[in-house]
N, C-alpha and C. Protein backbone atom coordinates (compact mmCIF):
# COMPACT_ATOMS: atom_id res chain seq x y z
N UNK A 1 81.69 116.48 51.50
CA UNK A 1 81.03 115.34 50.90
C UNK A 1 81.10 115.47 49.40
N UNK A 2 81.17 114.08 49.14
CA UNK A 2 81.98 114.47 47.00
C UNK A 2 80.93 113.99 46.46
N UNK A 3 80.02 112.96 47.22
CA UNK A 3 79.02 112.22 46.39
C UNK A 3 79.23 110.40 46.41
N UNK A 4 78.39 109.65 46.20
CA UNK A 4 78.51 108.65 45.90
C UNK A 4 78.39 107.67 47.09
N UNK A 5 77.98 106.61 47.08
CA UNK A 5 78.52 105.62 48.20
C UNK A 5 79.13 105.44 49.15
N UNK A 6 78.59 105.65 50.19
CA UNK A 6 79.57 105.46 51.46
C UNK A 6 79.20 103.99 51.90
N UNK A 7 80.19 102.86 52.47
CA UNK A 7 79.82 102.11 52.78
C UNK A 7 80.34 101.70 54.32
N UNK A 8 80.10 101.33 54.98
CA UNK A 8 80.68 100.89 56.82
C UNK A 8 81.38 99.37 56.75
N UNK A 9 82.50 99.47 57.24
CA UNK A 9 83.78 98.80 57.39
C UNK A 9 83.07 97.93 59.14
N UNK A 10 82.75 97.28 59.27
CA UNK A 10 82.61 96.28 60.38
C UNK A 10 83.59 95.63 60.43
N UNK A 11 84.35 95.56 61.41
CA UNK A 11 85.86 95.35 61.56
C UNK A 11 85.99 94.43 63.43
N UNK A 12 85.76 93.63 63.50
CA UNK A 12 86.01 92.26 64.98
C UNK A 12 87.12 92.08 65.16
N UNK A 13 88.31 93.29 65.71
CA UNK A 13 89.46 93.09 66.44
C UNK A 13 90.02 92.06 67.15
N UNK A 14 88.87 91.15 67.77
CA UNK A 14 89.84 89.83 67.86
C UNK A 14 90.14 88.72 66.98
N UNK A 15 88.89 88.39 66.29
CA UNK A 15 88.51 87.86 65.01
C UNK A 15 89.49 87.89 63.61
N UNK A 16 89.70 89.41 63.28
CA UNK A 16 90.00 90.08 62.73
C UNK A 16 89.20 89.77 61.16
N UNK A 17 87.76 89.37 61.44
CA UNK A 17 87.24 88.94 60.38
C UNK A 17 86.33 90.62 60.06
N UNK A 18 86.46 90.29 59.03
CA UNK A 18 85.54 91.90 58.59
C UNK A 18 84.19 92.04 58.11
N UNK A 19 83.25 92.83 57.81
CA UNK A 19 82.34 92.85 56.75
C UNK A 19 81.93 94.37 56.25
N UNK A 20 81.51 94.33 55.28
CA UNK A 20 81.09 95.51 54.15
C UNK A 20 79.92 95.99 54.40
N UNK A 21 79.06 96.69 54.90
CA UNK A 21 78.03 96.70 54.71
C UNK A 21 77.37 98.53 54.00
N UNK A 22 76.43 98.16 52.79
CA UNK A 22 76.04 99.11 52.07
C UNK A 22 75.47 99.63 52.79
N UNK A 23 75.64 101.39 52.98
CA UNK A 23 74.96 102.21 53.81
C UNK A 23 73.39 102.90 52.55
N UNK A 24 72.45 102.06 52.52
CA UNK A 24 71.21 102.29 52.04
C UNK A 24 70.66 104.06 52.43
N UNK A 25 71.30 104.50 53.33
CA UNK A 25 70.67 106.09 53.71
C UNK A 25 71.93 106.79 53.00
N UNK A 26 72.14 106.84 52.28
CA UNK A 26 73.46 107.63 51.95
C UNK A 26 73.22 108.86 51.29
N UNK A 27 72.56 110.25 52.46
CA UNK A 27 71.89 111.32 52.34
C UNK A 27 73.11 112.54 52.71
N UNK A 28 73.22 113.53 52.48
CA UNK A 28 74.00 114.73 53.09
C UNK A 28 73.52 114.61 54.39
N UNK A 29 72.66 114.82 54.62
CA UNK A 29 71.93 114.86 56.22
C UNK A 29 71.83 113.77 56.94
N UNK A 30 72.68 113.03 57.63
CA UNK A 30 72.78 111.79 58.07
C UNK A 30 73.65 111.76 59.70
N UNK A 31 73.65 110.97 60.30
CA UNK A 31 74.25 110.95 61.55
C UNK A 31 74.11 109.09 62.19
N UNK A 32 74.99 108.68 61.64
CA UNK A 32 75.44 107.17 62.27
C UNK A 32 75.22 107.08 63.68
N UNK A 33 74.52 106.07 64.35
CA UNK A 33 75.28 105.76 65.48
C UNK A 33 75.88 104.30 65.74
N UNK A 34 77.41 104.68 65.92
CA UNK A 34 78.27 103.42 65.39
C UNK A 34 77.63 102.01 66.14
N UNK A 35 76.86 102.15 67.62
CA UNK A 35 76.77 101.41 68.78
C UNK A 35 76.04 100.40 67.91
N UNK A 36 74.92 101.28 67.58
CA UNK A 36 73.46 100.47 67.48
C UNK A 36 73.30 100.22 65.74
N UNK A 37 74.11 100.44 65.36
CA UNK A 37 73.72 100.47 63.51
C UNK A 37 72.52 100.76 62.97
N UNK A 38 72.05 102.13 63.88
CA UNK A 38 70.77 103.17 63.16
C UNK A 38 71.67 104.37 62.97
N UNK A 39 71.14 104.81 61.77
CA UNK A 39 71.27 106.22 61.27
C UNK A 39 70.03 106.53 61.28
N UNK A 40 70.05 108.18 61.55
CA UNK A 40 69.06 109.42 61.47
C UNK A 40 69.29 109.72 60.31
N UNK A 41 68.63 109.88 59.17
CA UNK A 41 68.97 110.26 58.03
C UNK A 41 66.99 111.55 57.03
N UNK A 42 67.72 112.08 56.34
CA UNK A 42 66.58 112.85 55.39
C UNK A 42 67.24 112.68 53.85
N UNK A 43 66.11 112.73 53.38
CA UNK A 43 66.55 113.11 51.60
C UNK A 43 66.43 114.35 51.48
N UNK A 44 66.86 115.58 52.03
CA UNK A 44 67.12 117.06 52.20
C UNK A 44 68.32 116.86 51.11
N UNK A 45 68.31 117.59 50.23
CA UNK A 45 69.19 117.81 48.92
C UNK A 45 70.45 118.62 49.19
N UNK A 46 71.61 118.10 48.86
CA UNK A 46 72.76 119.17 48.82
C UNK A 46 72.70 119.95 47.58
N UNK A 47 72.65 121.20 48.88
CA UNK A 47 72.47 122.60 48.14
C UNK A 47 73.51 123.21 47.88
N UNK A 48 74.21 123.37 46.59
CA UNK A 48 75.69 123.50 47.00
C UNK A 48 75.57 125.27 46.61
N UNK A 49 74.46 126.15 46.67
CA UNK A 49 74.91 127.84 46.69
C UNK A 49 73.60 128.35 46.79
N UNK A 50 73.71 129.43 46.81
CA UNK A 50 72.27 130.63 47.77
C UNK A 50 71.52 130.40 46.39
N UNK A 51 71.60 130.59 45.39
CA UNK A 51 70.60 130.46 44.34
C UNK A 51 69.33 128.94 44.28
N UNK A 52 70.69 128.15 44.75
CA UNK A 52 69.61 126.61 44.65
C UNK A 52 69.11 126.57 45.73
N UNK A 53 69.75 126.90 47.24
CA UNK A 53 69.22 127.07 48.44
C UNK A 53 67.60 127.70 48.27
N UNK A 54 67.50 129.14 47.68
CA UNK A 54 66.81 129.92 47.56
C UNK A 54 65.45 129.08 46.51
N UNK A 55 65.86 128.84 45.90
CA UNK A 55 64.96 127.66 44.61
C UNK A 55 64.16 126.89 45.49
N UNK A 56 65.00 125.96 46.07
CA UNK A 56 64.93 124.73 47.11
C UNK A 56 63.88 125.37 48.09
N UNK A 57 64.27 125.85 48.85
CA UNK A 57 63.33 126.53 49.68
C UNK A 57 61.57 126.96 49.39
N UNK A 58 61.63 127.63 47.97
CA UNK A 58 60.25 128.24 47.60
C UNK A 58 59.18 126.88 47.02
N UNK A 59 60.23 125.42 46.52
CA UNK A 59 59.54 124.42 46.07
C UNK A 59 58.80 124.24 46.39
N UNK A 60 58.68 124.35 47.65
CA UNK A 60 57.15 123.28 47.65
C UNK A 60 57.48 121.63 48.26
N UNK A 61 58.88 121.13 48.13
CA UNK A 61 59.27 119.71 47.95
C UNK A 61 59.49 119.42 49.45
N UNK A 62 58.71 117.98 49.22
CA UNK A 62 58.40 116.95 50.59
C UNK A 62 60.09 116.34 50.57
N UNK A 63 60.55 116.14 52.06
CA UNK A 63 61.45 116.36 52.45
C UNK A 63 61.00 115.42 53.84
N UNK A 64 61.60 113.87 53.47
CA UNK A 64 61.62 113.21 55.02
C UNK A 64 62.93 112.48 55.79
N UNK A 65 62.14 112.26 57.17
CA UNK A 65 63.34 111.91 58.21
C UNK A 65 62.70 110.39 57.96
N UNK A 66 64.09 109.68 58.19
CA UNK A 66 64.28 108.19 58.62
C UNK A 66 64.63 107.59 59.58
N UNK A 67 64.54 107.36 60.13
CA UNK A 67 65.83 105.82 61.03
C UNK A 67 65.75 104.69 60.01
N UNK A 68 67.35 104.33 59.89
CA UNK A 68 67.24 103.30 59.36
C UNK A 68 68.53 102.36 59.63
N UNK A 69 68.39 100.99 59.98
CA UNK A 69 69.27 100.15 60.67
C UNK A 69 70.30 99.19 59.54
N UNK A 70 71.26 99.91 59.68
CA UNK A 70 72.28 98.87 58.59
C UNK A 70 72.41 97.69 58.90
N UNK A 71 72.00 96.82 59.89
CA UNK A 71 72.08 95.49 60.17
C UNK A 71 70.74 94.58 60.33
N UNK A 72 69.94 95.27 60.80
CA UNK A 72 68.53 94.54 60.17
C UNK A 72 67.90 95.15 58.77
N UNK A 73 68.02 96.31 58.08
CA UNK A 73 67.28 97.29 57.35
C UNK A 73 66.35 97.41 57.39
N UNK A 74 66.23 97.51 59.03
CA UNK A 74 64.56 98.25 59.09
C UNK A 74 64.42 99.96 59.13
N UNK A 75 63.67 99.99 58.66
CA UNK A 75 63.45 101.55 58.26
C UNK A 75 62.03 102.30 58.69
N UNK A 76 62.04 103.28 59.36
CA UNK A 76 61.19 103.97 59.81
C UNK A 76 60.97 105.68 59.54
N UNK A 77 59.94 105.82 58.97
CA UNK A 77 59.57 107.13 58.25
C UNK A 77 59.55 107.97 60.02
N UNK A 78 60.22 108.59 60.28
CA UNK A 78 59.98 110.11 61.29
C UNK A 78 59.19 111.10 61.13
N UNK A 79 59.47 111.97 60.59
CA UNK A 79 58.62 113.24 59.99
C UNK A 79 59.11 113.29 58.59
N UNK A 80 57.83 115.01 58.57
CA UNK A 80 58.22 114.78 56.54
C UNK A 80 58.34 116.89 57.11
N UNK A 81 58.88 117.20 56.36
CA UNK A 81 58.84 118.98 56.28
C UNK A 81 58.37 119.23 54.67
N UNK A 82 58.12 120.61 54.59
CA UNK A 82 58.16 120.72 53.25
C UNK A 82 59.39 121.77 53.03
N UNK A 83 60.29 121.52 52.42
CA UNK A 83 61.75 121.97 51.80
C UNK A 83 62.58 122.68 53.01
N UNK A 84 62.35 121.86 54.40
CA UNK A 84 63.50 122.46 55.65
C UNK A 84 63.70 120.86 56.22
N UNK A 85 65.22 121.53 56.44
CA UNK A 85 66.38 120.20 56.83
C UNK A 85 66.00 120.29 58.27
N UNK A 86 66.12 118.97 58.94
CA UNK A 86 66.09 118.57 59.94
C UNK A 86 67.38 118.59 61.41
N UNK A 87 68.43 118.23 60.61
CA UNK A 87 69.56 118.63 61.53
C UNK A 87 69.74 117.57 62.55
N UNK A 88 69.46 115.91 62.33
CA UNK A 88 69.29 115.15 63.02
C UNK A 88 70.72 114.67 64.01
N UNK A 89 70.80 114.83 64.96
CA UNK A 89 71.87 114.15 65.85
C UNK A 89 71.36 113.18 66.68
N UNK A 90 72.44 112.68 67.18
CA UNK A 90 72.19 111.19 68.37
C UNK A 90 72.53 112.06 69.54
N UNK A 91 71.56 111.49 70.51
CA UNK A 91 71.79 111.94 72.38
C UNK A 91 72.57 111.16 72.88
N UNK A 92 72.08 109.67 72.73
CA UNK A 92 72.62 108.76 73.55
C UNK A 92 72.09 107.73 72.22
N UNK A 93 72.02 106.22 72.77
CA UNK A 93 72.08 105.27 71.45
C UNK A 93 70.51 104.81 71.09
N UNK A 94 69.58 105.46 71.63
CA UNK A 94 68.47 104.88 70.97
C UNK A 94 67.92 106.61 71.22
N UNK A 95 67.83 107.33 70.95
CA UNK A 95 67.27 108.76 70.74
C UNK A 95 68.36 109.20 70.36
N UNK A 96 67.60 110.46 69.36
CA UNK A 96 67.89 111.83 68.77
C UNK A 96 66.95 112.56 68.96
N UNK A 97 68.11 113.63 68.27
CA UNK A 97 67.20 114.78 68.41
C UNK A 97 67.12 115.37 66.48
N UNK A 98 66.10 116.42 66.37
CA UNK A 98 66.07 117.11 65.16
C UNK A 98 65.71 118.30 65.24
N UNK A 99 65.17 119.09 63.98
CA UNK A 99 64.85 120.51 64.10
C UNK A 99 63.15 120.17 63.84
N UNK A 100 62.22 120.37 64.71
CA UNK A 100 60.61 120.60 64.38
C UNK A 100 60.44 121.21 62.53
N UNK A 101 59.76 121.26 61.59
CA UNK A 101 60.00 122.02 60.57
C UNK A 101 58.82 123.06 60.93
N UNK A 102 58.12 122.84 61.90
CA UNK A 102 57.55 124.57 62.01
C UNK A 102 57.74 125.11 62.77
N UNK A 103 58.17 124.69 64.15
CA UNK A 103 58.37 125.89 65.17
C UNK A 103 59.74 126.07 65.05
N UNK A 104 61.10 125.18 64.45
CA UNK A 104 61.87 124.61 64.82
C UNK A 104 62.86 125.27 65.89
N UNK A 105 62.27 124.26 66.88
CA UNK A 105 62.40 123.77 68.36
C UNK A 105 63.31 122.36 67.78
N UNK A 106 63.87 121.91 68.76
CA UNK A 106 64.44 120.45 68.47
C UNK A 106 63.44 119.11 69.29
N UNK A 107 63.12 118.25 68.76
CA UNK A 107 62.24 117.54 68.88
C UNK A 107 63.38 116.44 69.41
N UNK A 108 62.65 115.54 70.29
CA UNK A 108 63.82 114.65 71.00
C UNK A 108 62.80 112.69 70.09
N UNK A 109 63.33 112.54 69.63
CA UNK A 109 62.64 111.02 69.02
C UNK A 109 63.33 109.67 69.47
N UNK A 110 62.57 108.96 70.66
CA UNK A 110 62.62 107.53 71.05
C UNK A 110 62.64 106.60 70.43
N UNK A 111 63.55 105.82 69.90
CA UNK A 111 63.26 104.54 68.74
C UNK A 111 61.85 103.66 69.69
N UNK A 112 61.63 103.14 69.36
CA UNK A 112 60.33 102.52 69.74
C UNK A 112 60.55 100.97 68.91
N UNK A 113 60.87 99.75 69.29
CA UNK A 113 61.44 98.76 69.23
C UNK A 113 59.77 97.99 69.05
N UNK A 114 58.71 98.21 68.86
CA UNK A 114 57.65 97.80 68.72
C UNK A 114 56.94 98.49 67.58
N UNK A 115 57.63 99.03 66.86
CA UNK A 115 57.05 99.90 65.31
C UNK A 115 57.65 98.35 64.58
C-alpha cells in the first residue's frame, strides 16, 4: 500500500456503462466485500517499523472499527480498542469477523439492517 485514494471501478458488463465511486474508508486495515458494497474498515495507522509500532502501541490512541457502505454511505461505528488492530475479514456477505481488543478471540459481527 503507497498511500492515497483508492477508488472502486463499478463496471455493468452488459451495459458496459461504468461508475467511479470514492472509497470514503480508505484505511490500511480494510476488507471490501465486492457483493454487498460494505467494507470492514479501522483508522489503525500504518506502522511502517518496530520503533513506531512500539510508540503506537504505548499511546494510549483510540482506534475504531466501521462498516461502511460505498453505495448508500451508511456508516456504522463497531468497536473502538485502544492502539490494537482489529484484523477485520468477511465470512460470507453480511458478517465478519475481527480480533476482540482484549481477549483477542475473533468476534463474529452481523450487519443488522435496522441500525
Amino acid at each position: 500500500y503507497a498511500g492515497g485514494n483508492v477508488e472502486f471501478l463499478i463496471f455493468d458488463t452488459e451495459t458496459f456503462n461504468y461508475e467511479i465511486i470514492e472509497n470514503k474508508a480508505d484505511y490500511v486495515e480494510s476488507e471490501l466485500n465486492m457483493k454487498t458494497g460494505w467494507i470492514c474498515y479501522s483508522d489503525y495507522p500504518m506502522l511502517r517499523d518496530i520503533d513506531t509500532y512500539n510508540e503506537f502501541s504505548q499511546s494510549g490512541t483510540e482506534v475504531n472499527l466501521f462498516v461502511y457502505n460505498i453505495f448508500t454511505n451508511k456508516k456504522i461505528k463497531v468497536a473502538t480498542s485502544i492502539a490494537k488492530d482489529f484484523g477485520p475479514k468477511w465470512v460470507d456477505d453480511y458478517n465478519f469477523q475481527y480480533n476482540d481488543p482484549n481477549s483477542g478471540r475473533r468476534i463474529l459481527y452481523k450487519l443488522n439492517f435496522n441500525d
